[in-house]
PDB file of N, CA and C in Angstrom:
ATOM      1  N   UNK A   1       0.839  -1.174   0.000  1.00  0.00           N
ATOM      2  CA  UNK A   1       0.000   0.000   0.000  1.00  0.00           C
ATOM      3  C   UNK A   1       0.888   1.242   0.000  1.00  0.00           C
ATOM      4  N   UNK A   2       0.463   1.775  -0.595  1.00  0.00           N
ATOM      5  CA  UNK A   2       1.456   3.630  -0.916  1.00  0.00           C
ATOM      6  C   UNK A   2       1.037   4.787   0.406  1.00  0.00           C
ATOM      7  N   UNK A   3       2.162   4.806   0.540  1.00  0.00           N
ATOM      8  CA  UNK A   3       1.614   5.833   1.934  1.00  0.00           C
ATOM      9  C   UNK A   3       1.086   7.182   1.654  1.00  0.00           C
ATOM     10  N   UNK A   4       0.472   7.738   2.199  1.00  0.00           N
ATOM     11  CA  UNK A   4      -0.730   8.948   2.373  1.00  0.00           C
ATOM     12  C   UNK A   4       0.422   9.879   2.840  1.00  0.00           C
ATOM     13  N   UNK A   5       0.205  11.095   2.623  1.00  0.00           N
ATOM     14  CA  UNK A   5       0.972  12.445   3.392  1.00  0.00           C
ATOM     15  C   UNK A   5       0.158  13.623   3.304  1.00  0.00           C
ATOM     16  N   UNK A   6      -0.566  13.566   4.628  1.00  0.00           N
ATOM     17  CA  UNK A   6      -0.995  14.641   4.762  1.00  0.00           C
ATOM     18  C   UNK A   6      -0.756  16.195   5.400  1.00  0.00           C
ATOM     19  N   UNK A   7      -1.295  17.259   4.377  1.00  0.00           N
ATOM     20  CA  UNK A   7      -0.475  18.760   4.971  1.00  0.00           C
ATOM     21  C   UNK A   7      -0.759  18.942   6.406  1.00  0.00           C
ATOM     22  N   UNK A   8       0.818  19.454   7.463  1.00  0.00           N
ATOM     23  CA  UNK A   8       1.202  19.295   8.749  1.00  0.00           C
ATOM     24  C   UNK A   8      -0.030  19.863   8.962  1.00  0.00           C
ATOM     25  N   UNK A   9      -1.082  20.659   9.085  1.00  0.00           N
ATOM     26  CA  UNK A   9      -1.876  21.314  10.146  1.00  0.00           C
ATOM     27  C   UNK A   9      -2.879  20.230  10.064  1.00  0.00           C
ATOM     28  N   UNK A  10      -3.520  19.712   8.888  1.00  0.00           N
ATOM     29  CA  UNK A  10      -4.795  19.256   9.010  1.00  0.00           C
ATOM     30  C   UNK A  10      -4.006  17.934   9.563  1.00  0.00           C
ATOM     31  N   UNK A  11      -3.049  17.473   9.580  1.00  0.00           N
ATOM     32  CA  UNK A  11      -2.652  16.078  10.291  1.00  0.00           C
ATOM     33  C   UNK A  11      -2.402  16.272  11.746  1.00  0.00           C
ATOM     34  N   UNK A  12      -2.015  17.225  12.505  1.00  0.00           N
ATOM     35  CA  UNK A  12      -1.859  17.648  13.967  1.00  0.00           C
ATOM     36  C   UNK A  12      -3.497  17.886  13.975  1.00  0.00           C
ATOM     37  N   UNK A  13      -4.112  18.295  13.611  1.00  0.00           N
ATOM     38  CA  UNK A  13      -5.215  18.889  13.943  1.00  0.00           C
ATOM     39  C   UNK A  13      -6.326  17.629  14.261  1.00  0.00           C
ATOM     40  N   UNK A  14      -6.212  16.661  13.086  1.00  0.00           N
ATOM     41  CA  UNK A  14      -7.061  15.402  13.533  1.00  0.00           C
ATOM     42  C   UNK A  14      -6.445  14.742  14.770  1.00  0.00           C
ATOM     43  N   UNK A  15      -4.913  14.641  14.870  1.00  0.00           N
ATOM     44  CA  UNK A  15      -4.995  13.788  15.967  1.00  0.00           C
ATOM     45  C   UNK A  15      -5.128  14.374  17.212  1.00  0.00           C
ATOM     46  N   UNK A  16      -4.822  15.727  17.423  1.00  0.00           N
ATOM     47  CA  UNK A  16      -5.212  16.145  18.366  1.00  0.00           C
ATOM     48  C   UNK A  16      -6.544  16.597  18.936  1.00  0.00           C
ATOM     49  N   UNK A  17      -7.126  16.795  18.045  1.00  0.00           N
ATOM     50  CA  UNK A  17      -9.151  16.254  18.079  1.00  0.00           C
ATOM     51  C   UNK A  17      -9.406  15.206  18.771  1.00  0.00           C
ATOM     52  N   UNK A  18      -8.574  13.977  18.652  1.00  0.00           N
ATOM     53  CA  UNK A  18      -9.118  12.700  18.672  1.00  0.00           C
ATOM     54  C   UNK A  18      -8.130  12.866  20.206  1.00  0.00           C
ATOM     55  N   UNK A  19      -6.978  12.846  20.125  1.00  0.00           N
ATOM     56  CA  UNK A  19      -6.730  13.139  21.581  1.00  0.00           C
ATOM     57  C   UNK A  19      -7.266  13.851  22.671  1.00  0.00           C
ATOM     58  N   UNK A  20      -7.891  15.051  22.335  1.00  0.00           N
ATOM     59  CA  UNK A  20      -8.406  15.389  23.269  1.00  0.00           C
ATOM     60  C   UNK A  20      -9.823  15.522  23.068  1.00  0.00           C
ATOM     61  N   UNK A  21     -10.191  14.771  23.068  1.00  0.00           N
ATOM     62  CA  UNK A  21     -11.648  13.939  23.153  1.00  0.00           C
ATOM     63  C   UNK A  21     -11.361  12.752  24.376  1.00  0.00           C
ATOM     64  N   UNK A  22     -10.388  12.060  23.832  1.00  0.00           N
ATOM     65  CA  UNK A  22     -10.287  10.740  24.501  1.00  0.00           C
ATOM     66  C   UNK A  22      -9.803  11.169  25.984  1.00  0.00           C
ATOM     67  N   UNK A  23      -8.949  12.419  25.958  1.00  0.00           N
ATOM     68  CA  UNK A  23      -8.675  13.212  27.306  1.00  0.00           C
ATOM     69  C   UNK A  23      -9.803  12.954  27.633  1.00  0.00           C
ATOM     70  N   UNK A  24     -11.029  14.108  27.484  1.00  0.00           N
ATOM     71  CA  UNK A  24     -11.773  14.495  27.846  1.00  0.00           C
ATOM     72  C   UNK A  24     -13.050  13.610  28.353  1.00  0.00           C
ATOM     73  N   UNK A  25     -12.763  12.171  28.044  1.00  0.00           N
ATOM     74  CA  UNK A  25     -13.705  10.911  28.088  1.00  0.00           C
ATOM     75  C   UNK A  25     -12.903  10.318  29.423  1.00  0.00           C
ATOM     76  N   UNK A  26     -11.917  10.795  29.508  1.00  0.00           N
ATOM     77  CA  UNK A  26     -10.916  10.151  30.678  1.00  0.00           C
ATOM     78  C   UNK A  26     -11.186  10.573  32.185  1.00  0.00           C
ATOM     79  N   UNK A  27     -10.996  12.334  31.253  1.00  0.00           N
ATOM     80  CA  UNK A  27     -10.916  12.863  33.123  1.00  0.00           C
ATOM     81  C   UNK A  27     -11.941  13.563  33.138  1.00  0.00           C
ATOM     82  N   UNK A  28     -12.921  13.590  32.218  1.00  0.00           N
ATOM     83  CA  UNK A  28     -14.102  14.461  32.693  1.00  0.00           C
ATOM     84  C   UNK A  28     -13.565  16.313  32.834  1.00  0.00           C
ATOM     85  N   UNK A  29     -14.739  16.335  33.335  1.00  0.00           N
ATOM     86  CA  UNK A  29     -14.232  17.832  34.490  1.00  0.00           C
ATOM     87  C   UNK A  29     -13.001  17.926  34.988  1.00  0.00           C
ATOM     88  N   UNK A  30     -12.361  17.060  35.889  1.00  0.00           N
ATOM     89  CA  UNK A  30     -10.983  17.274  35.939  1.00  0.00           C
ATOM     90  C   UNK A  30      -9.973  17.431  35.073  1.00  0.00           C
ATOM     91  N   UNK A  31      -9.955  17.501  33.504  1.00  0.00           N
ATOM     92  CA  UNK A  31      -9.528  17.991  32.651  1.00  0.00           C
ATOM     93  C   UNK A  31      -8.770  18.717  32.402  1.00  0.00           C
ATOM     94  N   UNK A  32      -9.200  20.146  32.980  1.00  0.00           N
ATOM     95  CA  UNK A  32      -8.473  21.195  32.841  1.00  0.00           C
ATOM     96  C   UNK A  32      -8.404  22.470  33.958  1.00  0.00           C
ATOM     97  N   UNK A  33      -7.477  23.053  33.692  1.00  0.00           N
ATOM     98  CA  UNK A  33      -7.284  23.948  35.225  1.00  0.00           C
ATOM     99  C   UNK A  33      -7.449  25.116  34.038  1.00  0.00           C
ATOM    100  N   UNK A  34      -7.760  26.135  35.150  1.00  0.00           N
ATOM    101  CA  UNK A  34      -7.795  27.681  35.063  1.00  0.00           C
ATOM    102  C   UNK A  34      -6.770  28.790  35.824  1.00  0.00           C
ATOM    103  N   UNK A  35      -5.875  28.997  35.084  1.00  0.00           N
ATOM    104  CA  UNK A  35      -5.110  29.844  35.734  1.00  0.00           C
ATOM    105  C   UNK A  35      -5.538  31.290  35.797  1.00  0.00           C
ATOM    106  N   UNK A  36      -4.598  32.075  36.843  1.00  0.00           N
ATOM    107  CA  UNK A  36      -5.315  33.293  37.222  1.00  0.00           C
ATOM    108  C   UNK A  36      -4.154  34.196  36.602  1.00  0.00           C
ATOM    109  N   UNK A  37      -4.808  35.390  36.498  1.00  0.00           N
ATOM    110  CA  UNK A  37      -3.746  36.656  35.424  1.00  0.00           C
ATOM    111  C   UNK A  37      -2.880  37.245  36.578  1.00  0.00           C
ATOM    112  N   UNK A  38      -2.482  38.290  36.419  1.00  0.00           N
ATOM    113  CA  UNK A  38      -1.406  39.007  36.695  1.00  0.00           C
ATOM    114  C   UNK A  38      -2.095  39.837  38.007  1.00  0.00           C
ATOM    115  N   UNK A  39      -3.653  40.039  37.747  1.00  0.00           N
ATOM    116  CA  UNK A  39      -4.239  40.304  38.481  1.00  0.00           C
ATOM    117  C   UNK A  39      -5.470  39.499  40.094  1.00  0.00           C
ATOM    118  N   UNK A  40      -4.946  38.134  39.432  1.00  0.00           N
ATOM    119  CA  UNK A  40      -5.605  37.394  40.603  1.00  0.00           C
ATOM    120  C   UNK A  40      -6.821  36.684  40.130  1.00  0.00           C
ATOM    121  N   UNK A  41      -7.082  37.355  38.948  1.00  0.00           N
ATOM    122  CA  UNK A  41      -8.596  37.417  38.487  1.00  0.00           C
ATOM    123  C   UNK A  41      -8.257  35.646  37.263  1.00  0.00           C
ATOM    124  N   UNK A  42      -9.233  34.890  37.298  1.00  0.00           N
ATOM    125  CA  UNK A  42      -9.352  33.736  36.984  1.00  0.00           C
ATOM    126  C   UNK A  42      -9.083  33.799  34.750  1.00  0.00           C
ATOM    127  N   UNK A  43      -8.085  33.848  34.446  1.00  0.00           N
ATOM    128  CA  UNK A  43      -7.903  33.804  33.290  1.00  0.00           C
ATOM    129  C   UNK A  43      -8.832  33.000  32.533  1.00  0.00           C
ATOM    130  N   UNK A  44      -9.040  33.178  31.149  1.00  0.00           N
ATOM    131  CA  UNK A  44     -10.265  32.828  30.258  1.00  0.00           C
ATOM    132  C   UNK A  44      -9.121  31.828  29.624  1.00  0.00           C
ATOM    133  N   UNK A  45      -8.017  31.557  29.887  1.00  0.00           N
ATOM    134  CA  UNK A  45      -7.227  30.441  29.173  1.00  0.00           C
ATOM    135  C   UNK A  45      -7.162  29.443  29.942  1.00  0.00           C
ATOM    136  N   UNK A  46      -7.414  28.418  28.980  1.00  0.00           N
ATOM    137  CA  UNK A  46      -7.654  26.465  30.352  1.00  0.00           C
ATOM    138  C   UNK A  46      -6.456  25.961  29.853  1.00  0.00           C
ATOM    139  N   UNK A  47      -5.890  25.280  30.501  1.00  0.00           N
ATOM    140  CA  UNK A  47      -4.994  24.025  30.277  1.00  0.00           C
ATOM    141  C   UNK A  47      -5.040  23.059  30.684  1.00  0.00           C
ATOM    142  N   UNK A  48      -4.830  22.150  30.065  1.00  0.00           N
ATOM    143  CA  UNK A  48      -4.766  20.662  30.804  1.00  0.00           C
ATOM    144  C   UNK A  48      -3.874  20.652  32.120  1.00  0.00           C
ATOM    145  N   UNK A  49      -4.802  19.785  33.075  1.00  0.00           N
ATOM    146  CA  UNK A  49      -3.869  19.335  34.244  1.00  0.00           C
ATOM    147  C   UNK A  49      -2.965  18.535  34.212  1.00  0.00           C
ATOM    148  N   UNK A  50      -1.817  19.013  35.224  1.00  0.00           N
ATOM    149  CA  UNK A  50      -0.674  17.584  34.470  1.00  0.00           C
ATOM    150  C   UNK A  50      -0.688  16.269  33.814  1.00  0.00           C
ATOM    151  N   UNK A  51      -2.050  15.616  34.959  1.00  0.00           N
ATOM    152  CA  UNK A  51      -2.709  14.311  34.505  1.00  0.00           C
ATOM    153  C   UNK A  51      -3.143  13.852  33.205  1.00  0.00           C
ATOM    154  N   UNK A  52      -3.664  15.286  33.116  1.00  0.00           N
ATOM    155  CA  UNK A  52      -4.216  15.342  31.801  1.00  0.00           C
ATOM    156  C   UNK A  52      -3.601  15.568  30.639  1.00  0.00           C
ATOM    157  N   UNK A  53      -2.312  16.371  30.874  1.00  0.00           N
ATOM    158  CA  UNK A  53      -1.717  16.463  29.714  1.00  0.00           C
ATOM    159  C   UNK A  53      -0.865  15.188  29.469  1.00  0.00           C
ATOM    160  N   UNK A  54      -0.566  14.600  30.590  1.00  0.00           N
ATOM    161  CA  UNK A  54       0.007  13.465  30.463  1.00  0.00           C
ATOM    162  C   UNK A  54      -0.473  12.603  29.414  1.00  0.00           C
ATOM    163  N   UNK A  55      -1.962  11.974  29.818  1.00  0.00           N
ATOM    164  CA  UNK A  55      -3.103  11.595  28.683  1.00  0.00           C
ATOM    165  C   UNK A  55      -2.936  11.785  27.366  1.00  0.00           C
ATOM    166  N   UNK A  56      -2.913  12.836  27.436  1.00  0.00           N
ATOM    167  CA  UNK A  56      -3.128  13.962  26.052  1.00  0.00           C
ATOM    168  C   UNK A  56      -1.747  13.455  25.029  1.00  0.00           C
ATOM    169  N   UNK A  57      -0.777  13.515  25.715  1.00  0.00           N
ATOM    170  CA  UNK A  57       0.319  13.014  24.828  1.00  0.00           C
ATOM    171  C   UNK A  57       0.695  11.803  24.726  1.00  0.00           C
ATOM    172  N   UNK A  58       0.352  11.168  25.530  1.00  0.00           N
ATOM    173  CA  UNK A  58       0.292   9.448  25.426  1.00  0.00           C
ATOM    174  C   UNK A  58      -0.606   9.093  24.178  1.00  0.00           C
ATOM    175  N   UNK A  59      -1.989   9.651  24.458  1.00  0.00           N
ATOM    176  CA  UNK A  59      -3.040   9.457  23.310  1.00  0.00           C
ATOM    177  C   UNK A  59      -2.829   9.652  21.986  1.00  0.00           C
ATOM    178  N   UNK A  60      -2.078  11.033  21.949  1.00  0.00           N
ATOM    179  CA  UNK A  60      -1.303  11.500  20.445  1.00  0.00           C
ATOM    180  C   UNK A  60      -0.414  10.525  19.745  1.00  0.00           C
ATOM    181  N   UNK A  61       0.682   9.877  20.836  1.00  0.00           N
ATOM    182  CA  UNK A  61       1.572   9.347  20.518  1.00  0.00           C
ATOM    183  C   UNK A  61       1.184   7.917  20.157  1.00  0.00           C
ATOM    184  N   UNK A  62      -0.426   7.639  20.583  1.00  0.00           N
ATOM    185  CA  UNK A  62      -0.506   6.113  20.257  1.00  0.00           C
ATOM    186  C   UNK A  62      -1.570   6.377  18.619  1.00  0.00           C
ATOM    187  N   UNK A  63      -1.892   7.498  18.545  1.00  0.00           N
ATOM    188  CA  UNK A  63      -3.060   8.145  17.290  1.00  0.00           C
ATOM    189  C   UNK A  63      -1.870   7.846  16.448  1.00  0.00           C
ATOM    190  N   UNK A  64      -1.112   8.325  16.333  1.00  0.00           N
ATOM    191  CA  UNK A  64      -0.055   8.995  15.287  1.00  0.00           C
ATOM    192  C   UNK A  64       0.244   7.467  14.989  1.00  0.00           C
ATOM    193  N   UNK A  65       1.073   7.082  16.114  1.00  0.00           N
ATOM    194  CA  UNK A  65       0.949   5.410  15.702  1.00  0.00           C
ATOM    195  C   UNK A  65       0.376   4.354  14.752  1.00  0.00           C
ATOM    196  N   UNK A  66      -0.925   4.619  15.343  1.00  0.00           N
ATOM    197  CA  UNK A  66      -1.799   3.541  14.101  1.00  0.00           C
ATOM    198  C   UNK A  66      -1.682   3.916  13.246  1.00  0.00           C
ATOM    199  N   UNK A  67      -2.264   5.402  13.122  1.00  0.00           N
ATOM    200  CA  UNK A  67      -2.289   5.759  11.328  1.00  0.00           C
ATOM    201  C   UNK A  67      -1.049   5.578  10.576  1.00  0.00           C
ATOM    202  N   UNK A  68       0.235   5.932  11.428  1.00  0.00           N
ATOM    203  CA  UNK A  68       1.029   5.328  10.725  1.00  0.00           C
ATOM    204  C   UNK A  68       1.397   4.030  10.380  1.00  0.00           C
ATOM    205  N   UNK A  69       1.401   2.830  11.471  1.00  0.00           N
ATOM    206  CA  UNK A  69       1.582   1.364  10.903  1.00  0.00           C
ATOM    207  C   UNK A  69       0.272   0.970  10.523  1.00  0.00           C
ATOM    208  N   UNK A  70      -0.837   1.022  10.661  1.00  0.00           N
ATOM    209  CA  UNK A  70      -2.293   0.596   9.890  1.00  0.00           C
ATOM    210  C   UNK A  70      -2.536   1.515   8.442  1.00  0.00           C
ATOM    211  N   UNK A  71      -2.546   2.562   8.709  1.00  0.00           N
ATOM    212  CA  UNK A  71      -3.141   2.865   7.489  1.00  0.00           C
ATOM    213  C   UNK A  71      -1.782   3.638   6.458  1.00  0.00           C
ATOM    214  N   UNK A  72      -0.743   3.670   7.236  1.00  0.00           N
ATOM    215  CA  UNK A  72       0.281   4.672   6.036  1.00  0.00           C
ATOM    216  C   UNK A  72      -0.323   5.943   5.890  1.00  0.00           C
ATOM    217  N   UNK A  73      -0.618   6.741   6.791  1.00  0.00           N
ATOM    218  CA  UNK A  73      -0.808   8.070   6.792  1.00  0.00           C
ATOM    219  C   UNK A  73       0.426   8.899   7.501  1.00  0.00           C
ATOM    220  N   UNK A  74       1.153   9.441   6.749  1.00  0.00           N
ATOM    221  CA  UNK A  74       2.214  10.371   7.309  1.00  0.00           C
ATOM    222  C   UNK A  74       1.648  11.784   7.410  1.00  0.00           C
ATOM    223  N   UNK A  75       2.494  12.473   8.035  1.00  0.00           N
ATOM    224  CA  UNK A  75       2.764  14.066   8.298  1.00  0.00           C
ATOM    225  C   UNK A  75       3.698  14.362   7.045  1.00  0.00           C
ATOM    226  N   UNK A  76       3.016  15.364   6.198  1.00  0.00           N
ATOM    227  CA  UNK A  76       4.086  16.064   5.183  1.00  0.00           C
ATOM    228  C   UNK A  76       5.060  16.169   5.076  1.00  0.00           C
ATOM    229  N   UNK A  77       5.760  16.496   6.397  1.00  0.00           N
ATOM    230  CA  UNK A  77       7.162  16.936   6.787  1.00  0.00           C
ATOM    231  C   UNK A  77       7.758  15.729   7.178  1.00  0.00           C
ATOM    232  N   UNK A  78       7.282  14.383   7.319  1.00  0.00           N
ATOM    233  CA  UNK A  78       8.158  13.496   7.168  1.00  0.00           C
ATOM    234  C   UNK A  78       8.496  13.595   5.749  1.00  0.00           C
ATOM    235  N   UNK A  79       7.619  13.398   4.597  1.00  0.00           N
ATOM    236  CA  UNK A  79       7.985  13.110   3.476  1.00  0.00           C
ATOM    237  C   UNK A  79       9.063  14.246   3.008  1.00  0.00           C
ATOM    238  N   UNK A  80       9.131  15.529   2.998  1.00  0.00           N
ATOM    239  CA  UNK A  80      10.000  16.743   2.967  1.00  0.00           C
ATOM    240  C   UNK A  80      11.158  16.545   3.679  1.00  0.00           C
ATOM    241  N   UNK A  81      11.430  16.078   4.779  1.00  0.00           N
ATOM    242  CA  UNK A  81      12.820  15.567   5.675  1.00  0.00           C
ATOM    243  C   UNK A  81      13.337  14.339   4.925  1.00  0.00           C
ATOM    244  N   UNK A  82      12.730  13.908   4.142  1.00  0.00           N
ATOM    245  CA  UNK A  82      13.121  12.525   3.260  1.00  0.00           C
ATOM    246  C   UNK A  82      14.138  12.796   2.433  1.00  0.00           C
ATOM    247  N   UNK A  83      13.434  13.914   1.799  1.00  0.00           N
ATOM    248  CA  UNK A  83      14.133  14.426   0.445  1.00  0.00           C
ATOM    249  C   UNK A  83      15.749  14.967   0.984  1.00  0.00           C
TER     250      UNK A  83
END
């Protein structure tokens, strides 16, 4: 089978969809923290909790995986680092 290469954003972008979904099926609500600004006041930016980011990149790293040994779907920039 001929391998697939898809352009870097829309290929980060699916697996990290699918990662953080599967986060988000994991830890629920505990998910993500809210940090506070400069002023004390509860920032409108979330991040994953350590736990969670932990998840988050485990999940990526096993996404990226399949598609690569099951289906031969690369990242562009492998094929470009080839050359």
């Amino acid at each position: 089978m001929a391998n697939i290469y898809l352009d870097n954003s829309s290929y980060v972008e699916f697996i990290s969809e699918l990662a953080g979904e599967m986060t988000y099926l994991a830890y629920g609500l505990d998910t993500y923290k809210f940090e506070k600004d400069e002023d004390g006041e509860e920032s409108q930016t979330t991040i994953y909790t350590d736990d969670a980011q932990d998840y988050f990149n485990s999940s990526y790293d096993y996404i990226e995986t399949r598609l690569n040994m099951t289906l031969g779907v690369y990242n562009n920039t492998d094929l470009i680092n080839k050359n």
